[in-house]
Protein backbone atom coordinates (compact mmCIF):
# COMPACT_ATOMS: atom_id res chain seq x y z
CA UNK A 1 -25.11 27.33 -24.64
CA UNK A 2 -24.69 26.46 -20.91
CA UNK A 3 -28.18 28.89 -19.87
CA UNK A 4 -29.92 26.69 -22.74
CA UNK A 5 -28.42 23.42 -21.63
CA UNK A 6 -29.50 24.17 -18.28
CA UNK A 7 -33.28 25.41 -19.36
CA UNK A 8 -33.25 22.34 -21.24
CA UNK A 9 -32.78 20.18 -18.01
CA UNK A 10 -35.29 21.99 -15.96
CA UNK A 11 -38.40 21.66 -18.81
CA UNK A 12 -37.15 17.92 -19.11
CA UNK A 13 -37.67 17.51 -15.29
CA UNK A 14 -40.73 19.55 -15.14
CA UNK A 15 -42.18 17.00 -18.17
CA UNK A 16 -41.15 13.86 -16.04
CA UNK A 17 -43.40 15.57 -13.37
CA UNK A 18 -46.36 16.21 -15.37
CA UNK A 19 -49.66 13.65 -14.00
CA UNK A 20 -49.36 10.79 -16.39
CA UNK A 21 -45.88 11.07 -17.39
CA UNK A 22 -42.60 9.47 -16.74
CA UNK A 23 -41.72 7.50 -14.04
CA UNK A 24 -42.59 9.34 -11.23
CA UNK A 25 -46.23 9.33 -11.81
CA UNK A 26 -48.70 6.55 -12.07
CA UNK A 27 -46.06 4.53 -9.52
CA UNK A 28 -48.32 4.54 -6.58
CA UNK A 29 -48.48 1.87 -3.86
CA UNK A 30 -51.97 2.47 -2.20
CA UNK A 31 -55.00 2.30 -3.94
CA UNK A 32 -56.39 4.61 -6.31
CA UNK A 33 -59.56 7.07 -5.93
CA UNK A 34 -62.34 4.56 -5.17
CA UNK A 35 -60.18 1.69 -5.51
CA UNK A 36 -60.48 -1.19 -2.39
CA UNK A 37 -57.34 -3.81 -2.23
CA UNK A 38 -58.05 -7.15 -1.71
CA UNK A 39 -55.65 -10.22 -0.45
CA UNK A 40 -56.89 -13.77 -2.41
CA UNK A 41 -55.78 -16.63 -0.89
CA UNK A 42 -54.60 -19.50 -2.92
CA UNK A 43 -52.18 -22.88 -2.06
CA UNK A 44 -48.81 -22.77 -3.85
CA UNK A 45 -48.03 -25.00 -6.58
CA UNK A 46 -47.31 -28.70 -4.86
CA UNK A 47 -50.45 -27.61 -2.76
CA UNK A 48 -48.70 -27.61 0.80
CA UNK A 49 -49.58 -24.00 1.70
CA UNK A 50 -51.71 -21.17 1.40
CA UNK A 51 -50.55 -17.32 -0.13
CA UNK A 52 -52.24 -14.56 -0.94
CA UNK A 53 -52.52 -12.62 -4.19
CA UNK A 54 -53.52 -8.53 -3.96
CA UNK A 55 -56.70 -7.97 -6.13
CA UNK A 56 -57.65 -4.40 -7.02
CA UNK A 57 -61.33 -3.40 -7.57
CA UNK A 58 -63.52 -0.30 -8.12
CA UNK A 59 -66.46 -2.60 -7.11
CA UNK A 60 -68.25 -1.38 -4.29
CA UNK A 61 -69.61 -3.68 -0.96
CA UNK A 62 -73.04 -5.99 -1.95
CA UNK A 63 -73.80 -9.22 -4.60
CA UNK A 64 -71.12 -7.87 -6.85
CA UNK A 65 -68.35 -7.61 -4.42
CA UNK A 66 -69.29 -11.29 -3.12
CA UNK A 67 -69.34 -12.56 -6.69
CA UNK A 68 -65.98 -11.01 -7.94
CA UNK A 69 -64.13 -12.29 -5.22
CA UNK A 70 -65.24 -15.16 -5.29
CA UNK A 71 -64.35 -15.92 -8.84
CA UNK A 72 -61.16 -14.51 -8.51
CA UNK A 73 -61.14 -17.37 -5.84
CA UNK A 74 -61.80 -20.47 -7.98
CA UNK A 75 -59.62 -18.91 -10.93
CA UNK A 76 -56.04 -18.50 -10.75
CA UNK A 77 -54.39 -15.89 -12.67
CA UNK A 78 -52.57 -17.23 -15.59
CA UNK A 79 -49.62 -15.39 -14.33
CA UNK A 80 -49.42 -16.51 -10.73
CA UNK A 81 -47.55 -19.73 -9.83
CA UNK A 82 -50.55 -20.97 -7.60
CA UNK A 83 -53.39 -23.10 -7.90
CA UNK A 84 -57.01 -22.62 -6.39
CA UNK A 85 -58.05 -23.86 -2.61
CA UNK A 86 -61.05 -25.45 -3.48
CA UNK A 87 -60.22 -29.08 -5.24
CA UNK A 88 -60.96 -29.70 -8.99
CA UNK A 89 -63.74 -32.18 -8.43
CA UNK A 90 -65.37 -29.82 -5.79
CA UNK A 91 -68.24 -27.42 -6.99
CA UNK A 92 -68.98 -24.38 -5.62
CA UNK A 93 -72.99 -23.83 -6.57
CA UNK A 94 -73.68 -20.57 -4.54
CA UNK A 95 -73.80 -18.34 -1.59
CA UNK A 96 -76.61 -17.13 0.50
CA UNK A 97 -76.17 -14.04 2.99
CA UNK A 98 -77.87 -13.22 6.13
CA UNK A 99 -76.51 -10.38 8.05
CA UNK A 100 -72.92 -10.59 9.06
CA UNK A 101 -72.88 -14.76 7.70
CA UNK A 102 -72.12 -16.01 4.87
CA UNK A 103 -73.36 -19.75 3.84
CA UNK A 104 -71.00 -20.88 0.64
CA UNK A 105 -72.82 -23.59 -0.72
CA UNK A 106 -70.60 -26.42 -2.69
CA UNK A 107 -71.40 -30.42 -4.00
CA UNK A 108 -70.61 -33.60 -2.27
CA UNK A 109 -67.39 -33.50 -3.54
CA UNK A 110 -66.28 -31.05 -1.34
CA UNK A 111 -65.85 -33.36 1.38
CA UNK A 112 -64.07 -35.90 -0.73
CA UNK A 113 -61.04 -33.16 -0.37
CA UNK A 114 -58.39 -34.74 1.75
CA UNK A 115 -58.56 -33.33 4.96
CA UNK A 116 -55.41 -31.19 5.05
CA UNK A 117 -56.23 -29.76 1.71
CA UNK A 118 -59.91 -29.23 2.93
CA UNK A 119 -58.88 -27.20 6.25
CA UNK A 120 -56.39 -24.99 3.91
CA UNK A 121 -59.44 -24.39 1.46
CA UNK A 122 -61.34 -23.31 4.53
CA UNK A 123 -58.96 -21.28 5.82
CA UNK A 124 -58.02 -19.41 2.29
CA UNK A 125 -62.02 -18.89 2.06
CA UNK A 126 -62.61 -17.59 5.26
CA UNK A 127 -59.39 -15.38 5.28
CA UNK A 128 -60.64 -14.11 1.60
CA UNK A 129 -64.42 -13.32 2.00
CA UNK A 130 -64.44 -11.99 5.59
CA UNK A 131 -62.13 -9.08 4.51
CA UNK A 132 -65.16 -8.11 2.53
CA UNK A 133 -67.24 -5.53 4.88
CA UNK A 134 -70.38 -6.54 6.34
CA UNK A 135 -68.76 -10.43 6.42
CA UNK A 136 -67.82 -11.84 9.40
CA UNK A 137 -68.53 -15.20 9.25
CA UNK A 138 -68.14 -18.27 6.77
CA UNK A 139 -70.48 -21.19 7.23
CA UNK A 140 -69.70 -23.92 4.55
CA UNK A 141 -72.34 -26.33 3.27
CA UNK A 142 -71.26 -29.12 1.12
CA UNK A 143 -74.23 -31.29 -0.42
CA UNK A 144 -77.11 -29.29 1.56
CA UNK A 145 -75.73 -30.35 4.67
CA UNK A 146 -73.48 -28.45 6.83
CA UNK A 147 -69.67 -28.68 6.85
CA UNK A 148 -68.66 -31.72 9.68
CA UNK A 149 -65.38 -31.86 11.17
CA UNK A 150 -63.42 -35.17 11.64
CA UNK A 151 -65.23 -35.65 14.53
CA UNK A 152 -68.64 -35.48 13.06
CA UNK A 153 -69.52 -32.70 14.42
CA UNK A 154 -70.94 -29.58 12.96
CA UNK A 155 -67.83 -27.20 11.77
CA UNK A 156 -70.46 -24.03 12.39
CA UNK A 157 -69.45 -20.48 11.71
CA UNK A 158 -65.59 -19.47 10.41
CA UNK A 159 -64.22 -16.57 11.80
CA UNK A 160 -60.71 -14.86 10.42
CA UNK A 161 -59.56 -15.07 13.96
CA UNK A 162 -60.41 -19.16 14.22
CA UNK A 163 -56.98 -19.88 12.34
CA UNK A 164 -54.47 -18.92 14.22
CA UNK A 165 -51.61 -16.80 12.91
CA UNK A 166 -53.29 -17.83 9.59
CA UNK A 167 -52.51 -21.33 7.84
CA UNK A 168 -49.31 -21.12 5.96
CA UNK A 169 -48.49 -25.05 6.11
CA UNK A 170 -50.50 -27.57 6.88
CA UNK A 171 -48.16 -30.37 8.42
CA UNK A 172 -47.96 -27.39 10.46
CA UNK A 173 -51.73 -27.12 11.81
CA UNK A 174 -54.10 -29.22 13.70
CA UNK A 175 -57.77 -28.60 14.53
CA UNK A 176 -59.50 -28.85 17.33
CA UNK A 177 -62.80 -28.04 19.71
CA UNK A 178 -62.41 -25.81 22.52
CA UNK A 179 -65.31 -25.33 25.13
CA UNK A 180 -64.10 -21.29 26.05
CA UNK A 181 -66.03 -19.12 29.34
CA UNK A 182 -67.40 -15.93 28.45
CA UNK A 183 -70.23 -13.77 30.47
CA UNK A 184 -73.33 -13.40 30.34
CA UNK A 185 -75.52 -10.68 29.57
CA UNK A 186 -75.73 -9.69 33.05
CA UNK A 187 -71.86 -9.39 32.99
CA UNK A 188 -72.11 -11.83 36.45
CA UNK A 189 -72.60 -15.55 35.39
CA UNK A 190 -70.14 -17.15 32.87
CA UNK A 191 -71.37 -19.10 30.15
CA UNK A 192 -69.54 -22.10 27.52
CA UNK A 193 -69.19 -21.57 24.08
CA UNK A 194 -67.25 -24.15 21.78
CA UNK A 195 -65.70 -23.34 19.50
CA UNK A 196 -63.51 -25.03 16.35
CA UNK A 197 -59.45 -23.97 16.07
CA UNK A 198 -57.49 -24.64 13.23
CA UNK A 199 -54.13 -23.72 15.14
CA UNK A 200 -50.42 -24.04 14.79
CA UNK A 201 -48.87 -26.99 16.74
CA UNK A 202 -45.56 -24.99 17.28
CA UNK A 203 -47.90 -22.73 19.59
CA UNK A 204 -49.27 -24.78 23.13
CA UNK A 205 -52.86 -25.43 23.33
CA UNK A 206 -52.37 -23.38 26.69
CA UNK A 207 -51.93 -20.07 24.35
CA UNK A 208 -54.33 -20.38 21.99
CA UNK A 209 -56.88 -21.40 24.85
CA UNK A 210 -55.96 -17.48 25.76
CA UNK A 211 -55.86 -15.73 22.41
CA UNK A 212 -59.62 -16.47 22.22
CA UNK A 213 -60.69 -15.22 25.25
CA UNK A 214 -59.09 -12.04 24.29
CA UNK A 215 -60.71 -12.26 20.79
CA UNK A 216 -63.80 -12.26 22.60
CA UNK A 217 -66.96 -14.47 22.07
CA UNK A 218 -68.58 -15.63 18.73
CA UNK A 219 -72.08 -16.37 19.96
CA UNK A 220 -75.04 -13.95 20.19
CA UNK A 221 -75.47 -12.93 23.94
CA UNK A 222 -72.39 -13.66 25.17
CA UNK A 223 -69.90 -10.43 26.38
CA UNK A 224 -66.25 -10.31 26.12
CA UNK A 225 -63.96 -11.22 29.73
CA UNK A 226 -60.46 -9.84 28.46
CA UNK A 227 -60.12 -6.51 27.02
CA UNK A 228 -59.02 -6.88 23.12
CA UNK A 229 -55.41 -5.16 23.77
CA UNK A 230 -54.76 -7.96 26.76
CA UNK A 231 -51.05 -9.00 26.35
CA UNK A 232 -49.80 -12.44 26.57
CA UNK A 233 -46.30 -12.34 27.59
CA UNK A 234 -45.88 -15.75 28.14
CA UNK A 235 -47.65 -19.31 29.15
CA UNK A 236 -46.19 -22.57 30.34
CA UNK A 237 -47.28 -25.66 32.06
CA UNK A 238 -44.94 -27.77 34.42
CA UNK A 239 -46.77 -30.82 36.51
CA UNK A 240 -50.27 -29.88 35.71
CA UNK A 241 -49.87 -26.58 36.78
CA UNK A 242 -50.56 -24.00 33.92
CA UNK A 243 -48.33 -20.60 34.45
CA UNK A 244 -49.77 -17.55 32.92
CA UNK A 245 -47.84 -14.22 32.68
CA UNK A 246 -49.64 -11.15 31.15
CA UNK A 247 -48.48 -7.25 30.23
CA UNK A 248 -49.38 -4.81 32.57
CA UNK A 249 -52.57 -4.13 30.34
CA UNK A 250 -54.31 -7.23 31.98
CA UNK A 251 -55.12 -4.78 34.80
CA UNK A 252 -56.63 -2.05 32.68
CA UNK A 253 -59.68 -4.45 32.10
CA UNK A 254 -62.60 -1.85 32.30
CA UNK A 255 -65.68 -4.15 31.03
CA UNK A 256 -68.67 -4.35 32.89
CA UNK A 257 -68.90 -7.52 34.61
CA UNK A 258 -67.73 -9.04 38.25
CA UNK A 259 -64.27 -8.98 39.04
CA UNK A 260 -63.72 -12.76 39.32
CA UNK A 261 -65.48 -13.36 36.25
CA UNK A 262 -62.27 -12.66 33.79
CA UNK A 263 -59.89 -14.99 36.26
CA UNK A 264 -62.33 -17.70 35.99
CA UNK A 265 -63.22 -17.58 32.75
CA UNK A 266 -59.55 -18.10 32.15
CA UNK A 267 -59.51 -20.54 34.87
CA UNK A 268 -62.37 -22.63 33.84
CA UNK A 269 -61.34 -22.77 30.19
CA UNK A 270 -57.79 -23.82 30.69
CA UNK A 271 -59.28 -26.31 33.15
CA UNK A 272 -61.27 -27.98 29.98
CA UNK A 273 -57.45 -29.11 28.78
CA UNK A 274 -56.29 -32.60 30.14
CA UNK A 275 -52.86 -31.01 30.59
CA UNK A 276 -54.10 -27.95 32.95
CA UNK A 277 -55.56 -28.70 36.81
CA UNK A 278 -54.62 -25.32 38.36
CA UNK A 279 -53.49 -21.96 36.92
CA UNK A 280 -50.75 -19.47 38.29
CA UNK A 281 -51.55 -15.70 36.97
CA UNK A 282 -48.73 -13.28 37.01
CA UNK A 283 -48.38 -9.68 35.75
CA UNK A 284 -45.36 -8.62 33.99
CA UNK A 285 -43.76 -11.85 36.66
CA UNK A 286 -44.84 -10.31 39.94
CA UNK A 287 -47.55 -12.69 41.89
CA UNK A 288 -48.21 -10.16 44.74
CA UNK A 289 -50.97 -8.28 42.40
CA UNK A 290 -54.41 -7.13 43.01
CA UNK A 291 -56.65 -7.78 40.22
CA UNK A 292 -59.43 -5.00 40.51
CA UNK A 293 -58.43 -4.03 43.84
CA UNK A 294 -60.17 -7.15 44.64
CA UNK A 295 -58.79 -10.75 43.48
CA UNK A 296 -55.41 -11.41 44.63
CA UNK A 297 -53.25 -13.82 42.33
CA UNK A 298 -51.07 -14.43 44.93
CA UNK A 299 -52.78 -17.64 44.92
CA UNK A 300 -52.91 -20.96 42.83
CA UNK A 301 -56.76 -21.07 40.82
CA UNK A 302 -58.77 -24.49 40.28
CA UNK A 303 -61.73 -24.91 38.32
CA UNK A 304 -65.27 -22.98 39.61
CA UNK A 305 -68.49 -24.00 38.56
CA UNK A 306 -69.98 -21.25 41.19
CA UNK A 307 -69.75 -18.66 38.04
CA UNK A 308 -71.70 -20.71 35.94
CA UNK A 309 -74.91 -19.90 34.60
CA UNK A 310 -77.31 -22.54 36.06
């Protein structure tokens, strides 16, 4: 009785094993064969901040892809405790792709959103669609005119990396227009690009001013300054005086323009902020560094229009 107790046992665990049966199988936490995961990005219930969903699909990149997500956008699950971005008076009437943008059309009403709600919509858009590949960019139209900011000016193209940390809460975020130094072609003139933020307050101005630089630039014929794995260690300002301290990889900066052109692209950007008039750069705390073998940051840095492209 034992041996057929103990055959018994084995052919019951061997069953459990079997593809398709038991518990064991079918359980699996990455995607299936041909499967793509998704995050979709809807506000929670009162409407105060944005979470994200996991959407499976077999469907592969084009229209389709576009489409599905998209509808899984303005339709919440009947099981999820959430509620869509996009307000219930807003329409969305269609998209329109050309190469790495994507223009979402929507009616007049889309601007009627109140504005926190609107920059969470924009945010849960952007951080949906630009997952999809091919997408880098959102550009939002609402009544055939472009988005506008509270400014009045032009919103433009939505990167992922434009929200900062991503939008979680919105009493918690604050937009804003940057005017950022990046090189030229030529890799020996620096050139402005502005850009719109929607960043967290509890992070300085000061450090987001430096988290895109090293995201690099957004506009066509523009090259990157900071090497992508550039490590902000820390950044403070005391009487005007802004106080950078970077990781060791700040030296390893291997791109192919002049060595002053990544301090002063750093320097002139920071020196757009009311709060900054001079910059202090330290690596890993030590001032007595040689940037390039040829910049020494043993020195306070002001503003220089000599790098700019005339």
């Amino acid at each position: 009785m034992k041996i057929i107790r103990k055959w018994m046992i084995v052919l019951f665990m061997a069953f459990l094993l079997l593809p398709g049966c038991g518990k064991l199988m079918g359980q699996r936490d990455s995607a299936q064969e041909g499967e793509q995961i998704y995050q979709i990005y809807y506000l929670n219930s009162s409407g105060t901040r944005m979470t994200a969903q996991e959407y499976r699909t077999q469907t592969e990149i084009g229209e389709a892809l576009i489409q599905e997500l998209m509808e899984q956008f303005l339709n919440v699950p009947q099981d999820v405790d959430c509620q869509t971005a996009l307000s219930g008076k807003a329409e969305y009437l269609g998209y329109k792709q050309e190469d790495s943008v994507l223009y979402l059309y929507f009616d007049n009403n889309y601007t009627s959103m109140k504005a926190d709600r609107e920059i969470l919509c924009r945010a849960a858009l952007v951080r949906t669609l630009t997952q999809i590949p091919g997408v880098e960019f959102i550009n939002i139209y609402a009544g055939e005119q472009p988005l506008m900011d509270r400014s009045g000016m032009p919103v433009g193209m939505l990167a992922a990396g434009d929200f900062i940390d991503s939008i979680s809460d919105v009493n918690a975020y604050e937009e804003t227009e940057l005017t950022l130094y990046f090189a030229d072609e030529t890799g020996e003139k620096l050139i402005p690009e502005k850009r719109q933020v929607v960043y967290n307050i509890s992070n300085s101005l000061e450090r987001v001013v430096v988290e895109q630089l090293i995201s690099g630039p957004q506009a066509q014929g523009l090259k990157p300054v900071l090497e992508p794995q550039t490590e902000l260690l820390n950044i403070s300002v005391n009487e005007n005086i802004c106080y950078i301290n970077f990781g060791s990889s700040f030296l390893n900066n291997a791109l192919e323009v002049t060595a002053e052109l990544p301090i002063y692209a750093i320097v002139n950007s920071l020196s757009e902020l009311s709060s900054v008039n001079r910059i202090q750069i330290t690596v890993n705390g030590e001032q007595n560094v040689m940037f390039r073998e040829t910049v020494s940051l043993n020195d306070l840095f002001e503003r220089n229009l000599d790098y700019l492209q005339q």
